[in-house]
PDB file of N, CA and C in Angstrom:
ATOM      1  N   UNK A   1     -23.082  45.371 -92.941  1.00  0.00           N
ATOM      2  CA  UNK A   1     -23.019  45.316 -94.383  1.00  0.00           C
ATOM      3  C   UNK A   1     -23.751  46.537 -94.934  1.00  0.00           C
ATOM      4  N   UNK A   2     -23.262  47.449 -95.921  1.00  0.00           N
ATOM      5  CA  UNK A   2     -24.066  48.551 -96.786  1.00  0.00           C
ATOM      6  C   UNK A   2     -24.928  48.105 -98.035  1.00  0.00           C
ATOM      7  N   UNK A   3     -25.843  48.814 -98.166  1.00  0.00           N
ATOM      8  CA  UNK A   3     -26.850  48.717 -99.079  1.00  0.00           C
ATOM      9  C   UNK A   3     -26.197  48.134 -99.962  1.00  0.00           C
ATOM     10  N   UNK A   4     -25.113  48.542-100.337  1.00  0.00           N
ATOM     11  CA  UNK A   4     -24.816  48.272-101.881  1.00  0.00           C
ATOM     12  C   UNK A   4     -24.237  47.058-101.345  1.00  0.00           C
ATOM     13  N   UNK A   5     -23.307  46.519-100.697  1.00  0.00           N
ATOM     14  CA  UNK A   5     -22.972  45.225-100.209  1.00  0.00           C
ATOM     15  C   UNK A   5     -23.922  43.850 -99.968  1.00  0.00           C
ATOM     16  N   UNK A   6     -25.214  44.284 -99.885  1.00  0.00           N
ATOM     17  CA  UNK A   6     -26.539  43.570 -99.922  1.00  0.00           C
ATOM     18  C   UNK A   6     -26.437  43.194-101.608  1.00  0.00           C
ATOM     19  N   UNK A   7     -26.926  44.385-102.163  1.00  0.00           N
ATOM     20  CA  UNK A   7     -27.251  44.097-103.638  1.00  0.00           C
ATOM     21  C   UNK A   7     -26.332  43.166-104.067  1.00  0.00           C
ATOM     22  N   UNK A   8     -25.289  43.526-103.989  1.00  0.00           N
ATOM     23  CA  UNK A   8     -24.072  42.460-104.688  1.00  0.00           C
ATOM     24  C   UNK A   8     -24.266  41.127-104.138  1.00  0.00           C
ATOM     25  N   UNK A   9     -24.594  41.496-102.741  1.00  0.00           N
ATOM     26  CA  UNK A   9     -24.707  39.753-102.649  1.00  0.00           C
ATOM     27  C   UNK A   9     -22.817  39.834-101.858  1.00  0.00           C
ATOM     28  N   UNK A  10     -22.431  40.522-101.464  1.00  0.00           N
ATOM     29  CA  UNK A  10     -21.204  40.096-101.122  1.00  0.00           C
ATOM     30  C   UNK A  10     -21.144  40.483 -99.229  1.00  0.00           C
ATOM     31  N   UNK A  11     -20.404  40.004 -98.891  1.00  0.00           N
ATOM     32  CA  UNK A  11     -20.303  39.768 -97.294  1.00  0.00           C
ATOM     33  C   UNK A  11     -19.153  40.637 -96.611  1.00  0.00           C
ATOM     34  N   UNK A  12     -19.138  41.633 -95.687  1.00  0.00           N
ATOM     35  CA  UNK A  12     -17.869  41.995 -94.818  1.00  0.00           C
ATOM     36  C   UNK A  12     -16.838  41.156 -95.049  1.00  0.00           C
ATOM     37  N   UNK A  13     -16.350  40.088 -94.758  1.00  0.00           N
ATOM     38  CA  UNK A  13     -15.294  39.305 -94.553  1.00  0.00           C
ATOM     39  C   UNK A  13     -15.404  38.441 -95.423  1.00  0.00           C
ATOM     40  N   UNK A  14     -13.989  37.781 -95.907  1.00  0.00           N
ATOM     41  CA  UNK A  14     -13.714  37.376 -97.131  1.00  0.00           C
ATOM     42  C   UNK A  14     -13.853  35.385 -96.067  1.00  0.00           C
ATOM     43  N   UNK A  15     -13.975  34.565 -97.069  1.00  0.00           N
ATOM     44  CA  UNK A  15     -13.997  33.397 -96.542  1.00  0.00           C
ATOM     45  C   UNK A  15     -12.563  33.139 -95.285  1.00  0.00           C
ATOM     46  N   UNK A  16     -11.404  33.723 -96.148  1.00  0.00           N
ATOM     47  CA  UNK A  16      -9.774  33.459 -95.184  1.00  0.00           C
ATOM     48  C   UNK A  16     -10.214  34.422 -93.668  1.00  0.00           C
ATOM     49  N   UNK A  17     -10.600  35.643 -93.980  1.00  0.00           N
ATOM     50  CA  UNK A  17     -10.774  35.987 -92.319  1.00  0.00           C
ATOM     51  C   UNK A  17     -11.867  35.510 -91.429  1.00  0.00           C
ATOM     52  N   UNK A  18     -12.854  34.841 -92.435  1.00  0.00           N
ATOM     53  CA  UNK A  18     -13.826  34.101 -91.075  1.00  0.00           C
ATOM     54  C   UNK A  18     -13.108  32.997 -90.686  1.00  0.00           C
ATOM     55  N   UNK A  19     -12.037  32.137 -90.994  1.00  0.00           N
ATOM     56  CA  UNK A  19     -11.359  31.191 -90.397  1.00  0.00           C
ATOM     57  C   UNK A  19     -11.071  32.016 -88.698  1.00  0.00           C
ATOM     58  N   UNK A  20     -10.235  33.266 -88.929  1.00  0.00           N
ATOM     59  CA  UNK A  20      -9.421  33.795 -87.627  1.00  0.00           C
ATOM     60  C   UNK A  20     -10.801  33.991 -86.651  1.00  0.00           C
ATOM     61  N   UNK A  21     -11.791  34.154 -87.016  1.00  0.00           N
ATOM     62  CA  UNK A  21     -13.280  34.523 -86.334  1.00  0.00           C
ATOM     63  C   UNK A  21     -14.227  32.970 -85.847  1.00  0.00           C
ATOM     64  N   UNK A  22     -13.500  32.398 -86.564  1.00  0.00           N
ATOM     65  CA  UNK A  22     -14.471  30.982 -85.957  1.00  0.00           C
ATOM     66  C   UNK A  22     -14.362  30.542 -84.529  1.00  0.00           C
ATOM     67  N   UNK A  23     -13.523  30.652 -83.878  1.00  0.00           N
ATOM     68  CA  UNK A  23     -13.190  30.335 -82.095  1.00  0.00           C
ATOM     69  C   UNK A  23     -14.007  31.424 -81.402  1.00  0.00           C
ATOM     70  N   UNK A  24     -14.189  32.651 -81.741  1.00  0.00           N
ATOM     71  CA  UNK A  24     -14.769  33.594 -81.002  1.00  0.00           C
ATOM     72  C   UNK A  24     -16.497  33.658 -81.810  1.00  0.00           C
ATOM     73  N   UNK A  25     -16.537  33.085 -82.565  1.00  0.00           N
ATOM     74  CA  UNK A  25     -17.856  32.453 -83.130  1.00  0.00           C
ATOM     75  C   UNK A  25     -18.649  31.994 -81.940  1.00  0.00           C
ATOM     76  N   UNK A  26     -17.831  30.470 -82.233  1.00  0.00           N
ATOM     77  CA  UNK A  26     -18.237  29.453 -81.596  1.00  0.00           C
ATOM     78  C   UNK A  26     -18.799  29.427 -80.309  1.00  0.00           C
ATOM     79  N   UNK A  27     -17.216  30.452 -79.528  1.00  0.00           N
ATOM     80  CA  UNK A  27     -17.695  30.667 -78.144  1.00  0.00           C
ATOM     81  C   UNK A  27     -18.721  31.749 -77.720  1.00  0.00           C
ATOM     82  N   UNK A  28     -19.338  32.450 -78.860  1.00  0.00           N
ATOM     83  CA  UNK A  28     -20.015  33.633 -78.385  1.00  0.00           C
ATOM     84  C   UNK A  28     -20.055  34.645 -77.603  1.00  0.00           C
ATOM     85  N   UNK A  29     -18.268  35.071 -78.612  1.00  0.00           N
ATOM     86  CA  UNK A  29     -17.452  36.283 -77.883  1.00  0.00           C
ATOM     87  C   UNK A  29     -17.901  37.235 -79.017  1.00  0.00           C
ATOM     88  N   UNK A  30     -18.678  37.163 -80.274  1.00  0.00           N
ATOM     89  CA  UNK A  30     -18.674  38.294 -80.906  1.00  0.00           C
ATOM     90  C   UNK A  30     -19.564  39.110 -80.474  1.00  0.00           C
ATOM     91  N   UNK A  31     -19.328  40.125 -80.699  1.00  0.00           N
ATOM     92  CA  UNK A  31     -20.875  41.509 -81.497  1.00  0.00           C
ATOM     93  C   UNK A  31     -21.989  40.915 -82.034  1.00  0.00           C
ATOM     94  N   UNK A  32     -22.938  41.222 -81.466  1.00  0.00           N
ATOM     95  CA  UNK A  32     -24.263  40.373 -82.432  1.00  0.00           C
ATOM     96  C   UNK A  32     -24.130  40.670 -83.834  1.00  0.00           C
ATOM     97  N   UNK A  33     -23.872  42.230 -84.597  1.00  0.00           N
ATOM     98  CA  UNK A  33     -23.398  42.311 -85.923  1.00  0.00           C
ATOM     99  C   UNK A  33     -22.620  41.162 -86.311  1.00  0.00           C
ATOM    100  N   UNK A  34     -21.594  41.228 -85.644  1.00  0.00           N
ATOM    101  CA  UNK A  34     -20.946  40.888 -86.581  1.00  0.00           C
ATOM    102  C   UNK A  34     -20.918  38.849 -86.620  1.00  0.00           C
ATOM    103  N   UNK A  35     -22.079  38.390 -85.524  1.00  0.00           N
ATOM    104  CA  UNK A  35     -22.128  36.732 -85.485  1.00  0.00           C
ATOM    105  C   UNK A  35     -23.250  37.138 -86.864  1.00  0.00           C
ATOM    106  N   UNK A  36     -24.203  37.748 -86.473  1.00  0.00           N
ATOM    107  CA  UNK A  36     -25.480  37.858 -87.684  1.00  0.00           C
ATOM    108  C   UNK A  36     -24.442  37.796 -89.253  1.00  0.00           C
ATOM    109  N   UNK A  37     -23.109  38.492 -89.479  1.00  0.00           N
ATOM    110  CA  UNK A  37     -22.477  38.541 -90.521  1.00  0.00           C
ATOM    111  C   UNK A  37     -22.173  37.431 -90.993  1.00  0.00           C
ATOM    112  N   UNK A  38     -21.859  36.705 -90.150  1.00  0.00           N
ATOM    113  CA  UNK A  38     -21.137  35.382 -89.999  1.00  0.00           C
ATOM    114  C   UNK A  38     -22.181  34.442 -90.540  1.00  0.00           C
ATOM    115  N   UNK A  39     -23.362  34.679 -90.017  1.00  0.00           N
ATOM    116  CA  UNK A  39     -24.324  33.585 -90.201  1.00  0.00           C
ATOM    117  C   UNK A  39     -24.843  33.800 -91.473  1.00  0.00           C
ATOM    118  N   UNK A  40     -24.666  35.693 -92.099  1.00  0.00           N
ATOM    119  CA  UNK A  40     -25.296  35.254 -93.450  1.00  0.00           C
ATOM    120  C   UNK A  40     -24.205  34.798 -94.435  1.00  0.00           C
ATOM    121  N   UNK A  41     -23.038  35.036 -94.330  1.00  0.00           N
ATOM    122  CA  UNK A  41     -21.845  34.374 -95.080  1.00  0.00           C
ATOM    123  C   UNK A  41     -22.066  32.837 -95.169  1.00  0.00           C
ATOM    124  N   UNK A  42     -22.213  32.097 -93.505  1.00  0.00           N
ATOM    125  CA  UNK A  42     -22.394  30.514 -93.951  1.00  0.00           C
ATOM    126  C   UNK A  42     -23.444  30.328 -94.636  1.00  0.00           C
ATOM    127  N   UNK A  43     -24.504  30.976 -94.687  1.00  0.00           N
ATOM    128  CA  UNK A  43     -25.712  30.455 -95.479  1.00  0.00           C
ATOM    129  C   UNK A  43     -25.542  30.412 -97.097  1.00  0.00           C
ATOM    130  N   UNK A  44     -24.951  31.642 -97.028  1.00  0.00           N
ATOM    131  CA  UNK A  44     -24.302  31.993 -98.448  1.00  0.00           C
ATOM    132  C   UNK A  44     -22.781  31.010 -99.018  1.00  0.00           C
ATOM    133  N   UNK A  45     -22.405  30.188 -98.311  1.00  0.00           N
ATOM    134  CA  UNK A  45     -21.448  29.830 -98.357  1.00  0.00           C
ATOM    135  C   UNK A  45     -21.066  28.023 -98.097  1.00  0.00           C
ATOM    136  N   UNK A  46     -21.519  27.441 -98.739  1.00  0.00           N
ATOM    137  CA  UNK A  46     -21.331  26.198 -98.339  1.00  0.00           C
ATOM    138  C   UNK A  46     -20.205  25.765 -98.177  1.00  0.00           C
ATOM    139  N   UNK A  47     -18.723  26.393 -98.929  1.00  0.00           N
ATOM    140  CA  UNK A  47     -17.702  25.742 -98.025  1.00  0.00           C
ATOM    141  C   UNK A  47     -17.228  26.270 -97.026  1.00  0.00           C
ATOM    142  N   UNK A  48     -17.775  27.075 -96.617  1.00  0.00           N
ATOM    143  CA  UNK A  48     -17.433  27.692 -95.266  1.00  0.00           C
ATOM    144  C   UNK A  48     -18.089  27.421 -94.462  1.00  0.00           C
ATOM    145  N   UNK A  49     -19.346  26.895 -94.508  1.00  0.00           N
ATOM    146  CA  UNK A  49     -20.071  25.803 -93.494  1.00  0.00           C
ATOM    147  C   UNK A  49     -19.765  24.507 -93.315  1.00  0.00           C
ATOM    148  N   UNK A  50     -19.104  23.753 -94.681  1.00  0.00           N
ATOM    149  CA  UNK A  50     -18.623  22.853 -94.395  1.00  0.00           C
ATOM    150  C   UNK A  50     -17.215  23.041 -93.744  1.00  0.00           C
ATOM    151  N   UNK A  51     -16.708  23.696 -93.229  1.00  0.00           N
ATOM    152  CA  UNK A  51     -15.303  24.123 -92.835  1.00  0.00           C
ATOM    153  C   UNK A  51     -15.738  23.979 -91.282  1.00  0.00           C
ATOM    154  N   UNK A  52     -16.891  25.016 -90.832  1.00  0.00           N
ATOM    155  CA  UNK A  52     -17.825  25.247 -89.624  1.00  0.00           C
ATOM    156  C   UNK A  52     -17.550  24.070 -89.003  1.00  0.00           C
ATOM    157  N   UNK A  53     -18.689  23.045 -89.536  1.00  0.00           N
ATOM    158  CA  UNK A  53     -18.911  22.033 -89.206  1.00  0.00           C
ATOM    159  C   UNK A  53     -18.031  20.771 -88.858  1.00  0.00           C
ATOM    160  N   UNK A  54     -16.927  20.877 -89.654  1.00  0.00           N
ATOM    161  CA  UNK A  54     -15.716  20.186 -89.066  1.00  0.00           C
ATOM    162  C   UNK A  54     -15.130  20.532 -88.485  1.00  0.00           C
ATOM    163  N   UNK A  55     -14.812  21.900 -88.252  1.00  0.00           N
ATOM    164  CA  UNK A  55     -13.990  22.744 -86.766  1.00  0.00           C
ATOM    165  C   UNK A  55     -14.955  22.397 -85.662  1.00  0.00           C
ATOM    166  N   UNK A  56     -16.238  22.311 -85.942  1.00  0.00           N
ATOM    167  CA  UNK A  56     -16.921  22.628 -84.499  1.00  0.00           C
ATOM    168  C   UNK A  56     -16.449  20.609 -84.352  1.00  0.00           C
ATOM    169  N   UNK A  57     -16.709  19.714 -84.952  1.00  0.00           N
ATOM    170  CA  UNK A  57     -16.851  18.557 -84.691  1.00  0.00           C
ATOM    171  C   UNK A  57     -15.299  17.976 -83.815  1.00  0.00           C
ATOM    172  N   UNK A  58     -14.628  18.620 -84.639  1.00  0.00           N
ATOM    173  CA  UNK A  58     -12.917  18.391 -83.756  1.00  0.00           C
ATOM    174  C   UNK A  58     -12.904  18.718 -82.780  1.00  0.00           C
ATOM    175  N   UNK A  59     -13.463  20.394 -82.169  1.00  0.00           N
ATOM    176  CA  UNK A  59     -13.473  20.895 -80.966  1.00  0.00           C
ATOM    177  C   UNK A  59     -14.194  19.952 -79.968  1.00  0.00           C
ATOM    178  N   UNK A  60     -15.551  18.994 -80.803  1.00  0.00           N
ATOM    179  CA  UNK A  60     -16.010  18.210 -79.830  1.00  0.00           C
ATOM    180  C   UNK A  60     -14.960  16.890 -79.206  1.00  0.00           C
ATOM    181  N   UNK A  61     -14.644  16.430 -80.356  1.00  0.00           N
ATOM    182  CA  UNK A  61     -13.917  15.485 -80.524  1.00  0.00           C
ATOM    183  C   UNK A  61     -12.454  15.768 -79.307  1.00  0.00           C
ATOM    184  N   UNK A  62     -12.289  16.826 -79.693  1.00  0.00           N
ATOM    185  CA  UNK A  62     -11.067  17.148 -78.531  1.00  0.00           C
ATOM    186  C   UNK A  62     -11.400  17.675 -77.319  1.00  0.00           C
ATOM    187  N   UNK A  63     -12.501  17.869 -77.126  1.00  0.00           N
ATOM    188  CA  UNK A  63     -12.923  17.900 -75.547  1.00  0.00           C
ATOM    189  C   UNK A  63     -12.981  17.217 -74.940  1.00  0.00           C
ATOM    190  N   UNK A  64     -13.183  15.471 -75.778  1.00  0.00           N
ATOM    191  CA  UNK A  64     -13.986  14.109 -75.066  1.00  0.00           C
ATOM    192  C   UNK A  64     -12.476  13.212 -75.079  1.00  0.00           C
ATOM    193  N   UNK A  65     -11.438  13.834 -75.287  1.00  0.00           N
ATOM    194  CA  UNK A  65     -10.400  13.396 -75.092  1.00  0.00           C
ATOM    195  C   UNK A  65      -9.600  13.145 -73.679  1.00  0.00           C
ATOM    196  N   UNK A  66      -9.110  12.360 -72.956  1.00  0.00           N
ATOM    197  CA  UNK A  66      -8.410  12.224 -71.768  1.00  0.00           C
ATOM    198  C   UNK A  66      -7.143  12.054 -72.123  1.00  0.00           C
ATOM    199  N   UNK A  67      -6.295  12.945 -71.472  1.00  0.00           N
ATOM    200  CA  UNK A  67      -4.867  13.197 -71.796  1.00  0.00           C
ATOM    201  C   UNK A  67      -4.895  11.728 -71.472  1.00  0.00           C
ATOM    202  N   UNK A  68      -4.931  10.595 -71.058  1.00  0.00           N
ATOM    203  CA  UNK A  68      -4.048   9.675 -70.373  1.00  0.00           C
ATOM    204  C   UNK A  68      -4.551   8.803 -72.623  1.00  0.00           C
ATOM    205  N   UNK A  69      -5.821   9.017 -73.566  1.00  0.00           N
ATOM    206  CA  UNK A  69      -5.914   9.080 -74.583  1.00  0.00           C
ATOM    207  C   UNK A  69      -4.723   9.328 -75.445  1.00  0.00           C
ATOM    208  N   UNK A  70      -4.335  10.484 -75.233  1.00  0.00           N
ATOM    209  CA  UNK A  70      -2.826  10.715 -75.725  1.00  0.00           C
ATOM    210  C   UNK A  70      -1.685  10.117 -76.089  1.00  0.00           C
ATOM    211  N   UNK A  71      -0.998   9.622 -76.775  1.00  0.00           N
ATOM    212  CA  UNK A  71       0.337   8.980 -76.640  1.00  0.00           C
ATOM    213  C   UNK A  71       1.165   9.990 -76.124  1.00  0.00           C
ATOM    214  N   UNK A  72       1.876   9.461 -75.435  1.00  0.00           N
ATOM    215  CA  UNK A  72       2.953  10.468 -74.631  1.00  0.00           C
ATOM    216  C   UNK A  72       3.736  11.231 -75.792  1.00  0.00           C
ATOM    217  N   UNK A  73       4.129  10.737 -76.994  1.00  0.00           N
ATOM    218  CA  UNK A  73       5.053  11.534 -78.045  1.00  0.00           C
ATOM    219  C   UNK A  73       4.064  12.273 -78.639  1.00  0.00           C
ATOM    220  N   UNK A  74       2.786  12.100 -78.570  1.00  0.00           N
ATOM    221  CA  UNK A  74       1.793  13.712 -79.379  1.00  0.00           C
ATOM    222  C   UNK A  74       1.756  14.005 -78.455  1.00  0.00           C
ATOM    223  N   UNK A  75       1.823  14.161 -77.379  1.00  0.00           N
ATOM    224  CA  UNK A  75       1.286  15.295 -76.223  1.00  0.00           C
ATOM    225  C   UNK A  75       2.662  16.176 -75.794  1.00  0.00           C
ATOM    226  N   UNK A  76       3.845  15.123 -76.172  1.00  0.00           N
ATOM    227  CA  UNK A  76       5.411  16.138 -75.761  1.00  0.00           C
ATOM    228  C   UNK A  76       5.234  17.326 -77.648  1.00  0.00           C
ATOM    229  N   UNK A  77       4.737  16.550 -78.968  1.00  0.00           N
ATOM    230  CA  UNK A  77       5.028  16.933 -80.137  1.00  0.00           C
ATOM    231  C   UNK A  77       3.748  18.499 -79.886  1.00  0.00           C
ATOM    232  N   UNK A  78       2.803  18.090 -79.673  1.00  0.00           N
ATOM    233  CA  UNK A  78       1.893  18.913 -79.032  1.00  0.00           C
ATOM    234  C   UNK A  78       2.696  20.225 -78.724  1.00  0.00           C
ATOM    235  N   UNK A  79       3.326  19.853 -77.262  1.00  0.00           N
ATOM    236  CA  UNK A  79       3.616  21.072 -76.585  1.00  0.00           C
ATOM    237  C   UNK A  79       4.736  21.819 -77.048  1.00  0.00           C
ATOM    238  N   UNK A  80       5.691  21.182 -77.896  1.00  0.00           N
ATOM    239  CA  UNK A  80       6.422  21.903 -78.952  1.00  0.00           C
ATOM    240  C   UNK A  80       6.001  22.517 -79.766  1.00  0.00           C
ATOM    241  N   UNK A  81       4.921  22.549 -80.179  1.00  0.00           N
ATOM    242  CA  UNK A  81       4.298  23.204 -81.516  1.00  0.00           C
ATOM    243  C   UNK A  81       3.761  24.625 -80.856  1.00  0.00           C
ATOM    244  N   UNK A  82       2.910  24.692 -79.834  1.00  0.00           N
ATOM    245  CA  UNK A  82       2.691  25.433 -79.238  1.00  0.00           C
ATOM    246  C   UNK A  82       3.369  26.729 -78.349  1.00  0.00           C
ATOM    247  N   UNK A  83       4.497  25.919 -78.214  1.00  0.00           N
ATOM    248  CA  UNK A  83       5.902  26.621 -77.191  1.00  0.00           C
ATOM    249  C   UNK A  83       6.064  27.834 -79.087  1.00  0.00           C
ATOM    250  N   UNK A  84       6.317  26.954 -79.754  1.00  0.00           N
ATOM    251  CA  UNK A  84       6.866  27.878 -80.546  1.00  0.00           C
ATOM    252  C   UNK A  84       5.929  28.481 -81.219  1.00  0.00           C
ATOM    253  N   UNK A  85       4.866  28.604 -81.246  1.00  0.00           N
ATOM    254  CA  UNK A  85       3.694  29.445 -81.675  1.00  0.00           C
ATOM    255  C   UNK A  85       3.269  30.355 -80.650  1.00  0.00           C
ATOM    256  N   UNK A  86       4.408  30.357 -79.447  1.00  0.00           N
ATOM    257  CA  UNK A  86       4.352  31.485 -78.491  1.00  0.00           C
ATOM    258  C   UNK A  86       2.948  31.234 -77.806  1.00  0.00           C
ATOM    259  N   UNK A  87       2.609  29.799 -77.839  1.00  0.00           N
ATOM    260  CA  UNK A  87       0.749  29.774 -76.641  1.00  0.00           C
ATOM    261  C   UNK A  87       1.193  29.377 -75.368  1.00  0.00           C
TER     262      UNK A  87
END
């Protein structure tokens, strides 16, 4: 962030591109810059912490999941969504 970006009070990244940055957040794939950026945006930012905080809680939530959990038609609807989002 530049001096003058301090004064204002305004952040590198706009609230919509820390969404694309939250997975590499989380996992602590960034640049220390640019997690430190991150962290002063959420402080500065309560709905983007509240955003945080429910992405990180799903990710838990979907870890503690056992495919056999699954209904067989979300896990086929699942892999359609994905096929075509090219993952």
């Amino acid at each position: 962030m530049t001096k003058e970006e301090e004064k204002k009070g305004t952040h590198r990244h706009s609230c919509e591109a820390l969404v694309d940055l939250l997975c590499d957040y989380l996992e602590g794939e960034l640049p220390l810059d640019e997690r430190a950026e991150i962290d002063r945006h959420m402080a500065d930012c309560p709905p983007c912490l509240a955003f945080l905080n429910t992405y990180q809680k799903t990710a838990e939530i979907c870890r503690a999941l056992r495919p056999e959990d699954i209904p067989k038609e979300v896990q086929e609807r699942l892999i359609r969504f994905l096929v075509s989002q090219g993952r």
